[in-house]
C-alpha atoms as a PDB file:
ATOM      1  CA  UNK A   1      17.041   9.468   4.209  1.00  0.00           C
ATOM      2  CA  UNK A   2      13.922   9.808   2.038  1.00  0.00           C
ATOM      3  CA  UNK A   3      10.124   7.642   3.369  1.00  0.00           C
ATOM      4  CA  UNK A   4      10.644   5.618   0.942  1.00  0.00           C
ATOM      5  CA  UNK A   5      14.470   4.839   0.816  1.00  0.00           C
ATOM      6  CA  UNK A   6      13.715   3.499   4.139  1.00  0.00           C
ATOM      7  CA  UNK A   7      10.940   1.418   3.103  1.00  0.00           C
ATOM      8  CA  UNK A   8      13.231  -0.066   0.474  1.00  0.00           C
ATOM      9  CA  UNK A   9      15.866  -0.348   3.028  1.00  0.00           C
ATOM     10  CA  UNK A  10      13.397  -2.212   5.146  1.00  0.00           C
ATOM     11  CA  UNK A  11      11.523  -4.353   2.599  1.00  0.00           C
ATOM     12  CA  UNK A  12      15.230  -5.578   1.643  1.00  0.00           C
ATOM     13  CA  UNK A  13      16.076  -6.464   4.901  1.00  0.00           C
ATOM     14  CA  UNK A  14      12.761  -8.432   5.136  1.00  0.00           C
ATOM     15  CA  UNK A  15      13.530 -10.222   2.028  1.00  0.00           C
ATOM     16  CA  UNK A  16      10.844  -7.636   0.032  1.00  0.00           C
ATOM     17  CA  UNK A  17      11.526  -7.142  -3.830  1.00  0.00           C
ATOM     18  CA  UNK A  18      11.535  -2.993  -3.597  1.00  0.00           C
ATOM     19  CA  UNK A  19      14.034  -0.779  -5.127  1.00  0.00           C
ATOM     20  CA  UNK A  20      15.631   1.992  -4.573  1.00  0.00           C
ATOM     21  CA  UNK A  21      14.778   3.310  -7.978  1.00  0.00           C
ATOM     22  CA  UNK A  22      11.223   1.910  -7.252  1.00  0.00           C
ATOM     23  CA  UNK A  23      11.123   3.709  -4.106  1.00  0.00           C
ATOM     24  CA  UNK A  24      11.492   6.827  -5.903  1.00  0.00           C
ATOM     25  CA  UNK A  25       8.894   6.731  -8.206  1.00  0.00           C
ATOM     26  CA  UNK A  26       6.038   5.159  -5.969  1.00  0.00           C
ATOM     27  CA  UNK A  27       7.210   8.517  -3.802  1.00  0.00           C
ATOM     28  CA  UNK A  28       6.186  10.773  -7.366  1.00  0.00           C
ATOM     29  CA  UNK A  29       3.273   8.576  -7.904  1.00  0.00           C
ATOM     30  CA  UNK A  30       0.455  10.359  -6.351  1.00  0.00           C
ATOM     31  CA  UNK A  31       1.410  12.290  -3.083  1.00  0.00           C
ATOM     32  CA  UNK A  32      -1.953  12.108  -1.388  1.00  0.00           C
ATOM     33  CA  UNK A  33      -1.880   8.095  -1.839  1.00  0.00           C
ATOM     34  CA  UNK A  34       1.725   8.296   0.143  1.00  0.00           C
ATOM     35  CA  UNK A  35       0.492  10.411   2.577  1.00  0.00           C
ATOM     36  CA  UNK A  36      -2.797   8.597   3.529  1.00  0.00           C
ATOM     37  CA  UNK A  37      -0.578   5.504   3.152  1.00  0.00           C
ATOM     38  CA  UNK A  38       1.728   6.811   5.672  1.00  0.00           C
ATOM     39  CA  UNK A  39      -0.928   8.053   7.860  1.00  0.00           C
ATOM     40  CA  UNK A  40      -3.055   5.187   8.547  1.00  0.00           C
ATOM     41  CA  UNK A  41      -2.204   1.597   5.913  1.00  0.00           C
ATOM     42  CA  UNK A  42       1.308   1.660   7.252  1.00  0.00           C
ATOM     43  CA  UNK A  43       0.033   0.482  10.365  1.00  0.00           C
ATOM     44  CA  UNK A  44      -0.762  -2.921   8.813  1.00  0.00           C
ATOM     45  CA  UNK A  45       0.772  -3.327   5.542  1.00  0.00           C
ATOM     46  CA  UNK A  46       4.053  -2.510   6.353  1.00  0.00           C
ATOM     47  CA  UNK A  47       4.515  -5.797   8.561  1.00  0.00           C
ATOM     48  CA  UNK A  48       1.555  -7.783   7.530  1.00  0.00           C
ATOM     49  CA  UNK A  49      -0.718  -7.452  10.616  1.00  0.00           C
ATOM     50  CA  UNK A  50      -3.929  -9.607  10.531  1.00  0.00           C
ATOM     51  CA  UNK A  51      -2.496 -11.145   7.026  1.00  0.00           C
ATOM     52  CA  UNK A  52      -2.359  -7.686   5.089  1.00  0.00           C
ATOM     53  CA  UNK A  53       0.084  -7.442   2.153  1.00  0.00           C
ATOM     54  CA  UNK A  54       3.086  -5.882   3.251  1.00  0.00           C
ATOM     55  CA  UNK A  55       3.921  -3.195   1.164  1.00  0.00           C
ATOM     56  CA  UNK A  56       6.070  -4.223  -1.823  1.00  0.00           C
ATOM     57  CA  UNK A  57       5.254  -7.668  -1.689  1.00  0.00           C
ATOM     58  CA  UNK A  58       4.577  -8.850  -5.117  1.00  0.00           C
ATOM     59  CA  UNK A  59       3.436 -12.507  -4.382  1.00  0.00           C
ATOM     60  CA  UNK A  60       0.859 -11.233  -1.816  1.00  0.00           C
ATOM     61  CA  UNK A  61      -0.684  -8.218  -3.839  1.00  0.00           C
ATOM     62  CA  UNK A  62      -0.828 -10.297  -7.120  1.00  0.00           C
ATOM     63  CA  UNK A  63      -4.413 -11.439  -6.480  1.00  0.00           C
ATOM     64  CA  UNK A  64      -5.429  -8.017  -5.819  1.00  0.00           C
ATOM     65  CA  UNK A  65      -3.330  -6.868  -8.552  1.00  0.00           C
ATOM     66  CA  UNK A  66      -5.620  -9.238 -10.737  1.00  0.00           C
ATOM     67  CA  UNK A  67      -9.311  -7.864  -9.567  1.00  0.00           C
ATOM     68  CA  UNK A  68      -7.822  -4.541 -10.205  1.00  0.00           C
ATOM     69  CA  UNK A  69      -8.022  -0.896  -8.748  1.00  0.00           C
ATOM     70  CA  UNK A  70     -11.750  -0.501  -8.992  1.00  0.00           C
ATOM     71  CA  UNK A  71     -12.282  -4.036  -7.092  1.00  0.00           C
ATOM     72  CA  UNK A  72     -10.211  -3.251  -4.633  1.00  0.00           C
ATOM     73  CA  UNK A  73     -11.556   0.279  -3.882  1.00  0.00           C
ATOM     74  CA  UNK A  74     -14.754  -1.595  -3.168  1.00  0.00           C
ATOM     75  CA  UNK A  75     -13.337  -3.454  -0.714  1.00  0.00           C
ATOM     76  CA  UNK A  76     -11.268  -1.062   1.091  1.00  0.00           C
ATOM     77  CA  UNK A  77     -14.645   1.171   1.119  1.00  0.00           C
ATOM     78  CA  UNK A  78     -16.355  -2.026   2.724  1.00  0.00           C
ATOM     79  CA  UNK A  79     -13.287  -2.993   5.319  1.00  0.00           C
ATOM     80  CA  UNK A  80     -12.687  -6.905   5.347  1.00  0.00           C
ATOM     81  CA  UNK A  81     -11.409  -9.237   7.637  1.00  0.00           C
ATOM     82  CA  UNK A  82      -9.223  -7.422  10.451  1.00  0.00           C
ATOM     83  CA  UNK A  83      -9.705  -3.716   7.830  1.00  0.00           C
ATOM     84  CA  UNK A  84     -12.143  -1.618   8.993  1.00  0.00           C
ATOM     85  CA  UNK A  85     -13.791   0.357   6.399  1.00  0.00           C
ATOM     86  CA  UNK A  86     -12.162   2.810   4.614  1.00  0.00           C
ATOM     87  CA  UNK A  87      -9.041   1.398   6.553  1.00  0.00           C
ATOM     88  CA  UNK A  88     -10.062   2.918   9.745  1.00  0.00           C
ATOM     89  CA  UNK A  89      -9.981   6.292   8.052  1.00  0.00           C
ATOM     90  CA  UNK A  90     -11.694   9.374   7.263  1.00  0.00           C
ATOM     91  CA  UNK A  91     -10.351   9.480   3.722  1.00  0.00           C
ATOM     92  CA  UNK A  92     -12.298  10.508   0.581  1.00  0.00           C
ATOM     93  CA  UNK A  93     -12.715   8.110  -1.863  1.00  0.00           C
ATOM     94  CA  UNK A  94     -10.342   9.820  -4.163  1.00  0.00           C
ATOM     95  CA  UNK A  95      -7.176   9.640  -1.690  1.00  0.00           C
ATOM     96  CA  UNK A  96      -8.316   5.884  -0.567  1.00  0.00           C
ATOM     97  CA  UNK A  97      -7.863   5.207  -4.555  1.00  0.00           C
ATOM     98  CA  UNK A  98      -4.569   7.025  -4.351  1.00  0.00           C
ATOM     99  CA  UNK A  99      -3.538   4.814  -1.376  1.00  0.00           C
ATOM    100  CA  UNK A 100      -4.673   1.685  -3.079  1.00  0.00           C
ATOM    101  CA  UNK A 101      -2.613   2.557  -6.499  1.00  0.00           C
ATOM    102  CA  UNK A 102      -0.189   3.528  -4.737  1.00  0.00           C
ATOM    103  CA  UNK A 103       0.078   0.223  -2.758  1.00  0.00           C
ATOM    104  CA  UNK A 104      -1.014  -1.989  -5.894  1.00  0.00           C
ATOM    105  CA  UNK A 105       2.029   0.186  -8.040  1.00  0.00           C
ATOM    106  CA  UNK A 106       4.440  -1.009  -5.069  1.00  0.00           C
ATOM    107  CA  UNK A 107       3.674  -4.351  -6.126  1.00  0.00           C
ATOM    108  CA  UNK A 108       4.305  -4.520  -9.267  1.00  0.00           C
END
């Protein structure tokens, strides 16, 4: 089973508004934002830890949604709360934005 088939599988059993179909295109998105996602955001935003948006969560990600990509890149570069900066990773700013569209296109 495909990453992302089992995310969908997962976010349904927790009550989490991702497709199957969905799961396939966030998977085409932007491969470095899945793989950075899997690497290191997964660790918090695929149960919530510390109050993250899970993955897929629509209701949690709208206000981030809102500020937009750019916002949120600032803050993910920064760390807040419980998120270290650059999510505890040694990412480039062009795969953190990856990550972060890929997480905000989960969302949506």
């Amino acid at each position: 089973m495909h990453y992302f088939h089992r995310i969908a599988l997962a976010a349904a059993l927790a009550g989490l508004p991702v497709s199957w179909a969905q799961a396939d295109t966030l998977a085409a998105a932007n491969p470095a934002g899945e793989k950075l996602y899997k690497s290191a955001c997964v660790v918090c935003h695929a149960s919530g830890v510390a109050n993250a948006p899970k993955l897929g969560d629509k209701q949690a990600w709208s206000p981030f949604i809102a500020q937009g990509a750019d916002a949120l890149l600032v803050t993910v570069l920064k760390g807040k709360g419980a998120m270290p900066p650059r999510g505890g990773s040694s990412a480039d700013e062009a795969t953190l934005r990856a990550a972060v569209e890929f997480m905000m296109s989960a969302a949506r």
